[in-house]
N, C-alpha and C. Protein backbone atom coordinates (compact mmCIF):
# COMPACT_ATOMS: atom_id res chain seq x y z
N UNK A 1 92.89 92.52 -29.53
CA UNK A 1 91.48 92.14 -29.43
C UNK A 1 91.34 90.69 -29.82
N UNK A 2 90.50 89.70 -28.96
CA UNK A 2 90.26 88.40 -29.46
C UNK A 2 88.98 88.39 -30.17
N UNK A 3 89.10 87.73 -30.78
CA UNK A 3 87.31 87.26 -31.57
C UNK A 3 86.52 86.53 -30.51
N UNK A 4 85.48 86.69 -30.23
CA UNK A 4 84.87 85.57 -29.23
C UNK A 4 84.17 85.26 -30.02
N UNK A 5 83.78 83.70 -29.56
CA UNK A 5 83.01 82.98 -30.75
C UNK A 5 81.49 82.98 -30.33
N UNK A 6 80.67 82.99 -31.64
CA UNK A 6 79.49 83.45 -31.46
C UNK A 6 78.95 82.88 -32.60
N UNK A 7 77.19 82.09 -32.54
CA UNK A 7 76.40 81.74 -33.99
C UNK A 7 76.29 83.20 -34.59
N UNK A 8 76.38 84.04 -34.28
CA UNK A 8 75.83 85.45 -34.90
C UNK A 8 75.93 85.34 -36.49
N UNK A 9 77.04 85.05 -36.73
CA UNK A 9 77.65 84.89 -38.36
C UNK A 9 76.83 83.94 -39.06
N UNK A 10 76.93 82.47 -38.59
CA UNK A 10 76.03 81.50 -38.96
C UNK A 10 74.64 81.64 -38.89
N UNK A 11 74.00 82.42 -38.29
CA UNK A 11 72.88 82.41 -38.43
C UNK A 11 72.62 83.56 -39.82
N UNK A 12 73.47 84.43 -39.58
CA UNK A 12 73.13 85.56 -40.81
C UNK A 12 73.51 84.33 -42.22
N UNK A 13 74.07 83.87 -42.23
CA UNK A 13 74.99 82.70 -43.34
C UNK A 13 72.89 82.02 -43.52
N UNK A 14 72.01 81.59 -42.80
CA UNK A 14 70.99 80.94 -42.91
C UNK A 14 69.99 81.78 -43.59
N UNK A 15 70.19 82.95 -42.78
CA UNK A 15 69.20 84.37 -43.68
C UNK A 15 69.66 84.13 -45.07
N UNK A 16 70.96 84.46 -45.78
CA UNK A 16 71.15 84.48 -46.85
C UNK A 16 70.82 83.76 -47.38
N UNK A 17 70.69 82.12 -46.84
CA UNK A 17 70.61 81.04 -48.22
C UNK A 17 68.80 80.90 -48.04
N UNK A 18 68.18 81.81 -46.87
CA UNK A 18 66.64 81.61 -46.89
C UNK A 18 66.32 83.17 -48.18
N UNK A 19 67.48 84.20 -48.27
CA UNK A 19 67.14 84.90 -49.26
C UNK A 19 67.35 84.32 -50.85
N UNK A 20 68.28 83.60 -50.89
CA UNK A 20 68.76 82.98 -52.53
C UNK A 20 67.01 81.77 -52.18
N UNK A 21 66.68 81.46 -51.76
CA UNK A 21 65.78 80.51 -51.72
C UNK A 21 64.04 80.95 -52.00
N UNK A 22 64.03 82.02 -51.24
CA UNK A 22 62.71 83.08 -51.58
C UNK A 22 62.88 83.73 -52.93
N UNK A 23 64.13 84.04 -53.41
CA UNK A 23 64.11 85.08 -54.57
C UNK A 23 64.03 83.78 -55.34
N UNK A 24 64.37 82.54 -55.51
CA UNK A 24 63.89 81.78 -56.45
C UNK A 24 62.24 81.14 -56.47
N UNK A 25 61.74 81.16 -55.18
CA UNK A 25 60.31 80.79 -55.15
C UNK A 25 59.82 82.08 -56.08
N UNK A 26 60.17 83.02 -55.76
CA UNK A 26 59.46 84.31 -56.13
C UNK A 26 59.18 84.41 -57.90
N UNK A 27 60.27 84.10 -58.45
CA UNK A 27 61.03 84.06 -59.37
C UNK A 27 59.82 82.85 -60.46
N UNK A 28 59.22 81.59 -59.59
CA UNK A 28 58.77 80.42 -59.78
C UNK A 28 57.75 81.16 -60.42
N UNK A 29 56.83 81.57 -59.08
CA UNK A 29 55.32 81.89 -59.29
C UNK A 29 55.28 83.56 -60.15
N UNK A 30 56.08 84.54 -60.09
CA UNK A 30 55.97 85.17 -61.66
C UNK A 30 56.09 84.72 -62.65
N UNK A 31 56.61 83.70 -62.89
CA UNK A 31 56.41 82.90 -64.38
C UNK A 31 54.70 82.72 -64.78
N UNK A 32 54.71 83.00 -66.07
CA UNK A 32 53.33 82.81 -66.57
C UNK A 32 52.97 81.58 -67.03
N UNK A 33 54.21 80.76 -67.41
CA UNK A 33 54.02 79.94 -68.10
C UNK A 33 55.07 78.98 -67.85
N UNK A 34 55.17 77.80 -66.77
CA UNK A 34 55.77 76.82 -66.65
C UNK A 34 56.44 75.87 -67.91
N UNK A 35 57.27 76.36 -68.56
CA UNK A 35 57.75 75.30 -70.06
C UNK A 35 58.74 74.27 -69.81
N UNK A 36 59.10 74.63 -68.22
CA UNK A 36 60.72 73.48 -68.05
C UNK A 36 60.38 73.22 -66.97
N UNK A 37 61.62 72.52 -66.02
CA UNK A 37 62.09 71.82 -64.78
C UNK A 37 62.50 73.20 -64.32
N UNK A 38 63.17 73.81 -64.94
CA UNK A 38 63.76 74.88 -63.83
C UNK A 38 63.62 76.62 -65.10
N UNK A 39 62.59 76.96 -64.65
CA UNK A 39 62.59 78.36 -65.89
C UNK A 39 63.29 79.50 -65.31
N UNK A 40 63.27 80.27 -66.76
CA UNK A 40 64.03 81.53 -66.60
C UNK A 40 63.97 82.31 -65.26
N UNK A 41 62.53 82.32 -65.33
CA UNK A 41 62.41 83.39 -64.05
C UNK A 41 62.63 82.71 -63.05
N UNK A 42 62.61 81.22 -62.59
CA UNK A 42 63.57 81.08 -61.40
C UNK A 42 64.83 81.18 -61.25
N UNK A 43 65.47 80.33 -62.29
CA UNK A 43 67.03 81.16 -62.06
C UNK A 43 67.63 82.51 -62.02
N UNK A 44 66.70 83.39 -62.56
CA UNK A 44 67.30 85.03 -62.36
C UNK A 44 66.91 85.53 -60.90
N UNK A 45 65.42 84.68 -60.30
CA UNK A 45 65.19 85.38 -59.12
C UNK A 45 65.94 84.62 -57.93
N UNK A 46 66.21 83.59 -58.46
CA UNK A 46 67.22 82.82 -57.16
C UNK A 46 68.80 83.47 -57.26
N UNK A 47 69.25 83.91 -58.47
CA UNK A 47 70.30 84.36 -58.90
C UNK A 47 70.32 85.93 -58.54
N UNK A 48 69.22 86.75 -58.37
CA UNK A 48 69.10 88.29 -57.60
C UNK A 48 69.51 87.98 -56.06
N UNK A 49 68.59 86.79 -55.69
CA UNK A 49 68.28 86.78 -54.27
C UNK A 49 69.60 86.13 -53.60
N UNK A 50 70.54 85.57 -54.10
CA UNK A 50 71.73 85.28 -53.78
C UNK A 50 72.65 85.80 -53.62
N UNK A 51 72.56 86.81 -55.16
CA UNK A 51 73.83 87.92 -54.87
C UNK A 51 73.55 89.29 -53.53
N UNK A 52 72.11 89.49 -53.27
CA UNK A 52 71.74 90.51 -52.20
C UNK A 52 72.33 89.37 -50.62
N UNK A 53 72.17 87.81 -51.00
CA UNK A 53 72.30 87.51 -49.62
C UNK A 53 73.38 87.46 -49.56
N UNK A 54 75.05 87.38 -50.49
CA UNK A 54 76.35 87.06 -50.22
C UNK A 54 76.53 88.80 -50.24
N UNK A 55 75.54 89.96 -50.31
CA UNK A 55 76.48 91.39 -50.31
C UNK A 55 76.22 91.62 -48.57
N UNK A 56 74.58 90.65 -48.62
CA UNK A 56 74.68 91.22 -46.85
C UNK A 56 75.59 89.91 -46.01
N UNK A 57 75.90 89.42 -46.68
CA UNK A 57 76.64 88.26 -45.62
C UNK A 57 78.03 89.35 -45.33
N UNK A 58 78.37 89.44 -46.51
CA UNK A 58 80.23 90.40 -46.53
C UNK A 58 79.75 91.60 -45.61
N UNK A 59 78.99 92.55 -45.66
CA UNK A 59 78.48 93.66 -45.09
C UNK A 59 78.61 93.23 -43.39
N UNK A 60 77.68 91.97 -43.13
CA UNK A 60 77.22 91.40 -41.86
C UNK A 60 78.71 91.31 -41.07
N UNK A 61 79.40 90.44 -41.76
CA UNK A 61 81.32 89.97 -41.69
C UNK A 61 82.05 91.05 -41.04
N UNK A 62 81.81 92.17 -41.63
CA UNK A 62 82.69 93.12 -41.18
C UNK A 62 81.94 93.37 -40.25
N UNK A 63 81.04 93.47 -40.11
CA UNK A 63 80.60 94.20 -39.34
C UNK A 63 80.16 93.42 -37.62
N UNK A 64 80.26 92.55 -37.82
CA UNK A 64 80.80 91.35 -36.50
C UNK A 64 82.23 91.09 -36.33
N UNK A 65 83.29 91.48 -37.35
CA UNK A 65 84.63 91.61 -37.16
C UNK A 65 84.56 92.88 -36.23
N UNK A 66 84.14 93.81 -36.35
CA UNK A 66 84.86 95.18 -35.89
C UNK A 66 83.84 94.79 -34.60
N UNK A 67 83.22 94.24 -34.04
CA UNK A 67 82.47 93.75 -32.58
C UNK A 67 83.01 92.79 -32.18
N UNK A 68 83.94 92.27 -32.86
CA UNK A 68 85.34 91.00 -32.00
C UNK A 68 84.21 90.25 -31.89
N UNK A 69 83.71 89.49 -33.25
CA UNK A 69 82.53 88.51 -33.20
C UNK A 69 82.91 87.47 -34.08
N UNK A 70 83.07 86.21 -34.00
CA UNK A 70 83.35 85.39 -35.23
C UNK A 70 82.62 84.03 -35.17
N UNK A 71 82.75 83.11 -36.04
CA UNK A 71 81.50 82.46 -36.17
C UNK A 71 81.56 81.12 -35.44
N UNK A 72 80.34 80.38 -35.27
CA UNK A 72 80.30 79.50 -34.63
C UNK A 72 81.40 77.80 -34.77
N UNK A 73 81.83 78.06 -36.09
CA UNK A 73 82.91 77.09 -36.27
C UNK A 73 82.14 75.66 -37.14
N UNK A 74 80.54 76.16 -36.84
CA UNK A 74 79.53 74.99 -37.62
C UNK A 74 80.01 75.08 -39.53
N UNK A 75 79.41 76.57 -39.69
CA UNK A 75 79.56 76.34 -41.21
C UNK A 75 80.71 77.33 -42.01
N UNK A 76 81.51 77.53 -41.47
CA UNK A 76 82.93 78.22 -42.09
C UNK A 76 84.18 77.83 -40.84
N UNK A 77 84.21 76.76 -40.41
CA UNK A 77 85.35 76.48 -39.64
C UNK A 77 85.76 77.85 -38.82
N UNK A 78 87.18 78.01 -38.26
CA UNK A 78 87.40 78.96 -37.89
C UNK A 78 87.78 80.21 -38.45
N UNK A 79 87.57 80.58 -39.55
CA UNK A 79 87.32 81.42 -40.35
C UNK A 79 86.70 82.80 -40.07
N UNK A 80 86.77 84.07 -39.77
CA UNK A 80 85.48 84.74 -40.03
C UNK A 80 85.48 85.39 -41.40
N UNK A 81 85.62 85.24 -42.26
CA UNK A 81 85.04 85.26 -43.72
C UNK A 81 84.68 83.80 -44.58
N UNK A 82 84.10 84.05 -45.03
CA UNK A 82 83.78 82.62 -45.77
C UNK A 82 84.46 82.85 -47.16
N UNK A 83 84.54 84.19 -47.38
CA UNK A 83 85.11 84.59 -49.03
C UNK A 83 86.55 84.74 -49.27
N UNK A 84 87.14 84.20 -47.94
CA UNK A 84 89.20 84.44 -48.08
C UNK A 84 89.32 83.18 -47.74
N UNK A 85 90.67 82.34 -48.31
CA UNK A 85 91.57 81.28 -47.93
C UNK A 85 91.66 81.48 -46.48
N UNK A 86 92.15 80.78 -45.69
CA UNK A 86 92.64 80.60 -44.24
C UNK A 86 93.36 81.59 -44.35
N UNK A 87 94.67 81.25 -44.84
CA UNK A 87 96.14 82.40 -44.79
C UNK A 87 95.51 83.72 -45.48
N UNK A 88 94.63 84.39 -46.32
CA UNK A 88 94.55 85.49 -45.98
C UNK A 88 93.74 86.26 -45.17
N UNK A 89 92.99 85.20 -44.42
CA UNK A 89 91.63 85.60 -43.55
C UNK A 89 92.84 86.40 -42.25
N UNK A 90 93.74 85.19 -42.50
CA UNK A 90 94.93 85.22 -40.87
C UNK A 90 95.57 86.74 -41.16
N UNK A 91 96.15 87.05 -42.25
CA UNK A 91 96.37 88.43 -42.67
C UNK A 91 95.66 89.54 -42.31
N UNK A 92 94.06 89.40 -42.86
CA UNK A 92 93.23 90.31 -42.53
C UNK A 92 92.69 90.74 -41.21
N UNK A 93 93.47 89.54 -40.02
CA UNK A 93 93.32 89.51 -38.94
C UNK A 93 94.10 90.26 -37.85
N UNK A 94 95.37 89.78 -38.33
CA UNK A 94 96.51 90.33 -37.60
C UNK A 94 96.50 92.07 -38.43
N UNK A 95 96.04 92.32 -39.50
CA UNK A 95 95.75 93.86 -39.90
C UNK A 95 94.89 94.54 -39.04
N UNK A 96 93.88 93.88 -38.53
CA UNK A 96 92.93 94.19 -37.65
C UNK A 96 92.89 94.15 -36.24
N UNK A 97 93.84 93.40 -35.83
CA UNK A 97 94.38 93.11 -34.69
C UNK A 97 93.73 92.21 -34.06
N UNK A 98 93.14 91.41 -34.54
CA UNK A 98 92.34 90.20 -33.78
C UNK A 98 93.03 89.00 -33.84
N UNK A 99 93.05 88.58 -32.92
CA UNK A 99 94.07 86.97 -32.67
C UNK A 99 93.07 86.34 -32.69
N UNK A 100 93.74 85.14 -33.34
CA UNK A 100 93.03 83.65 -33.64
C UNK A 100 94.49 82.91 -33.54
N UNK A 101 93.64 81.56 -33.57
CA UNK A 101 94.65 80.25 -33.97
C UNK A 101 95.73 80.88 -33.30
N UNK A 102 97.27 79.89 -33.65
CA UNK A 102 98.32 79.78 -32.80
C UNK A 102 98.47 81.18 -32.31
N UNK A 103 98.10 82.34 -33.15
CA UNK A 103 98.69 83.61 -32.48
C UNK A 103 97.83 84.01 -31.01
N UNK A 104 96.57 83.58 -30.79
CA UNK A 104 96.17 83.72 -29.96
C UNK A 104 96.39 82.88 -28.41
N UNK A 105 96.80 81.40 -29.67
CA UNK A 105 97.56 80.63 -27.96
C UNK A 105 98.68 81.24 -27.29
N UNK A 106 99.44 81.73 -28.24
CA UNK A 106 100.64 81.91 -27.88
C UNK A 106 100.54 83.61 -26.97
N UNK A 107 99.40 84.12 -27.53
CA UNK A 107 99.24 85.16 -26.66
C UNK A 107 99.07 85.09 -25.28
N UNK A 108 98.17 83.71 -25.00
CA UNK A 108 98.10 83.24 -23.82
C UNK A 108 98.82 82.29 -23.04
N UNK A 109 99.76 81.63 -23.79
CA UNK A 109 100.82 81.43 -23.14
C UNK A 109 101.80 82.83 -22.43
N UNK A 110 102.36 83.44 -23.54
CA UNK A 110 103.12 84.70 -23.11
C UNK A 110 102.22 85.51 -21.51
N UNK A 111 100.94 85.34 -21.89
CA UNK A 111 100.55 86.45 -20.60
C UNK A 111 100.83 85.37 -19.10
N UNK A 112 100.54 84.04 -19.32
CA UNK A 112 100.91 83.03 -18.08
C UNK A 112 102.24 83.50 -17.95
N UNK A 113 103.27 83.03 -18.55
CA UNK A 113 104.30 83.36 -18.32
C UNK A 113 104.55 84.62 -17.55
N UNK A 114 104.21 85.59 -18.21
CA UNK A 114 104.58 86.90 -17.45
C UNK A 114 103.40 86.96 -16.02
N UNK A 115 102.98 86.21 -15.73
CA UNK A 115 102.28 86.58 -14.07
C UNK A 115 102.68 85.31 -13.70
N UNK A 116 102.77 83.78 -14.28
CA UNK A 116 103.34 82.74 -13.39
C UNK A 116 104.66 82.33 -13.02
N UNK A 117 105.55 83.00 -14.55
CA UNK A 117 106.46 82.18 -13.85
C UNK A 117 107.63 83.55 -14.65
N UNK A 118 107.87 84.50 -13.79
CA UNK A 118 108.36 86.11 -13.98
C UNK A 118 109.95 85.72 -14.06
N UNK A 119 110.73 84.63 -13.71
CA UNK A 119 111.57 84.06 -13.86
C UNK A 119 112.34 83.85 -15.46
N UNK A 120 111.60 83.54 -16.28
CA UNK A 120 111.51 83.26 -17.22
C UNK A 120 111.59 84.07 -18.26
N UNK A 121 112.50 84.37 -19.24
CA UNK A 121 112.47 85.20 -20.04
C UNK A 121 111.94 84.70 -21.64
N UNK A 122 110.83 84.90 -21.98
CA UNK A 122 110.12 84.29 -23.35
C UNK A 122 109.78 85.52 -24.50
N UNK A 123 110.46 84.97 -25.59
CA UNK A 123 110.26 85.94 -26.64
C UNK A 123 109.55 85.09 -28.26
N UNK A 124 109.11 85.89 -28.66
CA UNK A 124 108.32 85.46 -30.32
C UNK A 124 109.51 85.44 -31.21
N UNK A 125 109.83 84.16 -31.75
CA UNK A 125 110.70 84.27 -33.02
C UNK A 125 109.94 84.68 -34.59
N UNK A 126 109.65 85.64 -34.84
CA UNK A 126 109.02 85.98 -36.19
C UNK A 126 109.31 85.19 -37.64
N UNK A 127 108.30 84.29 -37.80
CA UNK A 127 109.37 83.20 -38.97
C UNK A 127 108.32 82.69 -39.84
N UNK A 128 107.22 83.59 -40.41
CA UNK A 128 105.95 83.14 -41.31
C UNK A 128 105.05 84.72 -41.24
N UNK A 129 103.99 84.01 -41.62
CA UNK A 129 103.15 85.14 -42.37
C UNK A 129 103.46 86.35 -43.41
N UNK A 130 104.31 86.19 -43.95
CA UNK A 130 104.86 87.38 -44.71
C UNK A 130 104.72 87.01 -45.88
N UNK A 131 104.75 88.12 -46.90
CA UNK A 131 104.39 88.44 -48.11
C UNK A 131 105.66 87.38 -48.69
N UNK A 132 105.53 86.97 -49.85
CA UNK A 132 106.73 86.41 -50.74
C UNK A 132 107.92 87.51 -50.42
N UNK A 133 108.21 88.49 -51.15
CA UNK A 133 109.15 89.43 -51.61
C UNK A 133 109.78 89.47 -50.08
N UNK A 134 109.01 89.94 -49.10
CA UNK A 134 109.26 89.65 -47.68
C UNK A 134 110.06 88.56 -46.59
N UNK A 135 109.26 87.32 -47.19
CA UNK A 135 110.09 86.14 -47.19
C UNK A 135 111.71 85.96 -47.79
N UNK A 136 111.44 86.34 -48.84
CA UNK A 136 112.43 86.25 -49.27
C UNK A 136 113.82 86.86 -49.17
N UNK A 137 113.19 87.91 -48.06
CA UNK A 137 114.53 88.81 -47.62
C UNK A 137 114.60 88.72 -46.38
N UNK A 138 113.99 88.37 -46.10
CA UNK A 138 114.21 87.50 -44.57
C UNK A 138 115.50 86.40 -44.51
N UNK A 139 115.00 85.39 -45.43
CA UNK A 139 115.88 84.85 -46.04
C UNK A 139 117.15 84.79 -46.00
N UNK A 140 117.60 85.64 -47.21
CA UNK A 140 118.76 86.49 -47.15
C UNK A 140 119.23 86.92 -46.02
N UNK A 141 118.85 87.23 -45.16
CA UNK A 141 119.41 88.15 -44.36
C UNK A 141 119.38 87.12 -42.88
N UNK A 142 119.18 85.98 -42.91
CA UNK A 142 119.48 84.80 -42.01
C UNK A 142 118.16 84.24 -41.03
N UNK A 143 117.28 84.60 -41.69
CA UNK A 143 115.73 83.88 -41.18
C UNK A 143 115.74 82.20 -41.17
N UNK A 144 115.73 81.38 -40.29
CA UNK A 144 115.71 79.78 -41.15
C UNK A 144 114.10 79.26 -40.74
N UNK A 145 113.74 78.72 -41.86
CA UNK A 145 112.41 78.18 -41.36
C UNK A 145 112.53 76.87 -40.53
N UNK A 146 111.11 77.13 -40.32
CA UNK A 146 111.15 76.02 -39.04
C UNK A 146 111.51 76.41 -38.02
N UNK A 147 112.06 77.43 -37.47
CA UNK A 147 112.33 77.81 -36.04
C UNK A 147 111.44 78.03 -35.28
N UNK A 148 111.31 77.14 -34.37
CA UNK A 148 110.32 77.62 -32.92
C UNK A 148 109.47 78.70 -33.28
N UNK A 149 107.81 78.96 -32.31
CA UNK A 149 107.57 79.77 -32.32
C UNK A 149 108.35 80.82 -31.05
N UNK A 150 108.89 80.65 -30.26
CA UNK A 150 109.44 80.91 -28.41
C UNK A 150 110.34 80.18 -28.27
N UNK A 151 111.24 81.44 -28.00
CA UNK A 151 112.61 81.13 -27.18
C UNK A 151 112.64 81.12 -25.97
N UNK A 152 112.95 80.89 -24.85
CA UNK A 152 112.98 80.88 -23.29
C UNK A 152 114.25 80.90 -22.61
N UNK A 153 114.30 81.62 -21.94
CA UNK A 153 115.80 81.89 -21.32
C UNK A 153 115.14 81.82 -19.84
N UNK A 154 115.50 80.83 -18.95
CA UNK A 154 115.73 80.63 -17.92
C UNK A 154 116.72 81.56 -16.78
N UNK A 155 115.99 81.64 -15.27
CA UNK A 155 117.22 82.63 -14.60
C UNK A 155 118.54 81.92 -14.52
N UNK A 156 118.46 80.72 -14.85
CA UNK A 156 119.74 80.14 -14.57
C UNK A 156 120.58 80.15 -15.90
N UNK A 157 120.16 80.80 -17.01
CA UNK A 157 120.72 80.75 -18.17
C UNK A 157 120.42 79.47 -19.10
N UNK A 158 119.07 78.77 -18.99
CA UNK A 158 118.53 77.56 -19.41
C UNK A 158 118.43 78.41 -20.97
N UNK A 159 118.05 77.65 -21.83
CA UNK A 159 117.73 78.25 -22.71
C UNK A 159 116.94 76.76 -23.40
N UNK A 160 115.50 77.09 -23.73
CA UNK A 160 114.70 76.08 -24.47
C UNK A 160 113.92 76.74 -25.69
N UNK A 161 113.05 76.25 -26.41
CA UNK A 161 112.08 76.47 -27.53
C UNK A 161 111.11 75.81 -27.34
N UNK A 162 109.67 76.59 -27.82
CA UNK A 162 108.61 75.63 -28.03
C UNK A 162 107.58 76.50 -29.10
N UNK A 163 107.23 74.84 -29.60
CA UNK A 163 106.32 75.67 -30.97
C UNK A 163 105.25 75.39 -30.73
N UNK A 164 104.36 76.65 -31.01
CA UNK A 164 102.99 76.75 -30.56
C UNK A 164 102.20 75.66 -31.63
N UNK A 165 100.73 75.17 -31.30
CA UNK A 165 100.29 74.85 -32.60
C UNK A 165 98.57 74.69 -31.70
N UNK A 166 97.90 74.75 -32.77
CA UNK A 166 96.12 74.51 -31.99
C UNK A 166 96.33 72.82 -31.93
N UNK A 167 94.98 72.41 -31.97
CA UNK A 167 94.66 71.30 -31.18
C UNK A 167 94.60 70.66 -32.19
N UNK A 168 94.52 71.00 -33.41
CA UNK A 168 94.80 69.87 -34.76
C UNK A 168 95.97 70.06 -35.38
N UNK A 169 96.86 70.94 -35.17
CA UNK A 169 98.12 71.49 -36.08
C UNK A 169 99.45 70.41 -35.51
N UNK A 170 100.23 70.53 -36.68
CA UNK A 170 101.09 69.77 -36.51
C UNK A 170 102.57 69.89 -37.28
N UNK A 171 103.76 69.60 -36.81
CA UNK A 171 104.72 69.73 -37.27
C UNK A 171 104.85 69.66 -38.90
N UNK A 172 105.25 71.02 -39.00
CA UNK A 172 105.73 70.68 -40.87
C UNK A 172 107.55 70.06 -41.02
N UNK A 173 107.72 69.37 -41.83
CA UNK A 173 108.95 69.27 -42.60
C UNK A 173 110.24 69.86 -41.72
N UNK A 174 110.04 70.74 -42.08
CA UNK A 174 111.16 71.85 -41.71
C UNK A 174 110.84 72.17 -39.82
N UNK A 175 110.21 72.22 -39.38
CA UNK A 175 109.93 72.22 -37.63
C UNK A 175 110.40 71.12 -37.38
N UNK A 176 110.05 69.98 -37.98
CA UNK A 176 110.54 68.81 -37.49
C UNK A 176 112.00 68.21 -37.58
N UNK A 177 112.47 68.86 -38.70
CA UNK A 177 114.43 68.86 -38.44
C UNK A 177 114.95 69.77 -37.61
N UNK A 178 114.28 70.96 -37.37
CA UNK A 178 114.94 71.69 -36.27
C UNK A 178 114.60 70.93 -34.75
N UNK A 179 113.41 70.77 -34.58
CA UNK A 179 113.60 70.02 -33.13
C UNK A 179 114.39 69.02 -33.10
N UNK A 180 115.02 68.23 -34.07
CA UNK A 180 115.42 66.82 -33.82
C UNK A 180 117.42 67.91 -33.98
N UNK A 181 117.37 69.04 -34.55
CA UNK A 181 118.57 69.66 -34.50
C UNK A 181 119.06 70.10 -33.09
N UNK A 182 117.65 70.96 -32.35
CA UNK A 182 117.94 71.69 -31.45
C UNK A 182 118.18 70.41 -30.05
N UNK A 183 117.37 69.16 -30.07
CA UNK A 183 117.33 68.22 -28.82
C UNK A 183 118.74 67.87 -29.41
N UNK A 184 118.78 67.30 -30.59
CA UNK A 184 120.47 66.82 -30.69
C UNK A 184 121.24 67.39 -30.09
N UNK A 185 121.44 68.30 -29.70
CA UNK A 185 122.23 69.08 -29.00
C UNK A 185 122.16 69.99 -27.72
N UNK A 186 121.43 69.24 -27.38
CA UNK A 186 121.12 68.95 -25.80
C UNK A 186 119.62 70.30 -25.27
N UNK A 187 119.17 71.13 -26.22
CA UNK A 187 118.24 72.08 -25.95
C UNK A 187 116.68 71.53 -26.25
N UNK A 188 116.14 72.07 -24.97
CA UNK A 188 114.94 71.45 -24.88
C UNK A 188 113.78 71.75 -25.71
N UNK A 189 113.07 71.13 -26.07
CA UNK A 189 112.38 72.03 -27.33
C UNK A 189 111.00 71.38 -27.26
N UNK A 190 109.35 71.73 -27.11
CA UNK A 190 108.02 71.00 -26.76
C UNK A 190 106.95 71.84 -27.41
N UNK A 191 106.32 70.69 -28.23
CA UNK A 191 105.29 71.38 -28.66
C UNK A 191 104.39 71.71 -27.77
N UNK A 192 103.66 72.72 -27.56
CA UNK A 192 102.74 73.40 -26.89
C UNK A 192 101.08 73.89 -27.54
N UNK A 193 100.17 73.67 -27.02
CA UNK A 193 99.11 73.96 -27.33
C UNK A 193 98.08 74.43 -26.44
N UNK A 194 98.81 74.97 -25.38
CA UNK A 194 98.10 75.76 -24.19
C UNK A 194 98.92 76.36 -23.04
N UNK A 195 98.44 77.22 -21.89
CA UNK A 195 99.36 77.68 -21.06
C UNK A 195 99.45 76.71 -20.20
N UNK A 196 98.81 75.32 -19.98
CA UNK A 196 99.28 74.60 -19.59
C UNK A 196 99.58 73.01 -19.54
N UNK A 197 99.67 73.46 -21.23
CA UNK A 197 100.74 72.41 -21.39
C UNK A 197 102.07 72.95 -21.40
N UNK A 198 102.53 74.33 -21.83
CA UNK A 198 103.70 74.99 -21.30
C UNK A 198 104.17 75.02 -20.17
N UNK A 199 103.46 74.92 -18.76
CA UNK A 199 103.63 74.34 -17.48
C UNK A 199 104.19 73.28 -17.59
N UNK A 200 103.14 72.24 -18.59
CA UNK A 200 103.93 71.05 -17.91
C UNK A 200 105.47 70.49 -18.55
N UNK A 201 105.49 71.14 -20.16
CA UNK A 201 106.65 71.02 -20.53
C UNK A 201 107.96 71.54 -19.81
N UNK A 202 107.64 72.89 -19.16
CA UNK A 202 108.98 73.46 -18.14
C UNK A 202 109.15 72.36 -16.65
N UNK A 203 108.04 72.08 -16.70
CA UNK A 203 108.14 70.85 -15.22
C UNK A 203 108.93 70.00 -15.71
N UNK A 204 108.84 69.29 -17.30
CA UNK A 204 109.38 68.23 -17.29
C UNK A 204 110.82 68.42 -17.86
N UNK A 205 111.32 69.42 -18.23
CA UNK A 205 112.90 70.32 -18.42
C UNK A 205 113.88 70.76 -17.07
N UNK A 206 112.48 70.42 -16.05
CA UNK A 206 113.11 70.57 -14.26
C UNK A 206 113.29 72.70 -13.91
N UNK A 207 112.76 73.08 -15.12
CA UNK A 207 112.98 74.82 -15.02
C UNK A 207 111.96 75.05 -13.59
């Protein structure tokens, strides 16, 4: 399932901060007696009306997750939670089965491939998202980071790599000694950030 992008989220994100904003007006004018800049009863009623708008924001979240709904990209980036890091939003995603970010390019690379160019044999090298303890036995057991996201085996027995990345992502550390490993030695290797820029990288490999 993909997320399609939608204000739906962001606008509920506006309800909430118009609820933390009413529960503090509210909060104002029950006061009997103005003694400060900011009194008791506004901070407890802006402080009610906030926590009801972040239980219906989380409530709202899921509940536009499970409708493959995510947010407009204005006020939580590509995110659909506002209350997880990136990397565990990406977790809670792939648990859910919704593609985003590179996993979703690469989804759409893989489906070009398999109707454009059937020639071509392309597979997922599995080499991130995993738990520490996970990692770490990966590891062990001969995982190297930095490897490509896609391997490609050509009918002629070509064999190339290419690592997926979105439209702002960019080589880490370790990606970047393996490509300069894998071209050293004569295998073709292109970053990719669409199904066709994957076109044009196999055009320019002569596949």
């Amino acid at each position: 399932m993909n997320r399609r992008d939608s204000p739906a989220l962001d606008i509920f994100a506006l309800v909430v901060l118009g609820c933390a904003g009413y529960g503090a007006f509210l909060g104002y004018r029950l006061a009997d007696e103005v003694d400060s800049l900011i009194p008791n009863e506004m901070l407890i009623g802006g402080g009610i009306g906030l926590l009801i708008g972040l239980g219906l924001l989380r409530i709202g979240n899921k509940v536009f997750k499970r409708l493959g709904i995510g947010p407009s990209s204005r006020l939580f980036g590509n995110s659909g939670n506002p209350f997880l890091s990136p990397q565990a939003q990406k977790v809670q995603d792939q648990k859910a089965g919704v593609l985003t970010g590179e996993d979703l390019i690469q989804r759409q690379i893989l489906d070009w491939l398999a109707s454009t160019r059937p020639d071509i044999f392309a597979a997922h090298i599995p080499n991130g998202g995993h738990t520490s303890w996970r990692a770490s036995h990966l590891l062990r057991v001969g995982m190297v980071k930095g490897m490509p996201d896609l391997i490609l085996i050509g009918a002629r027995g070509q064999v190339g790599f290419m690592e997926v990345k979105t439209e702002s992502g960019s080589l880490r550390k370790e990606q970047r000694s393996l490509q300069n490993l894998l071209t050293a030695r004569g295998l073709p290797h292109a970053v990719v950030r669409s199904p066709e820029e994957c076109d044009k990288a196999l055009r320019s490999w002569g596949w």
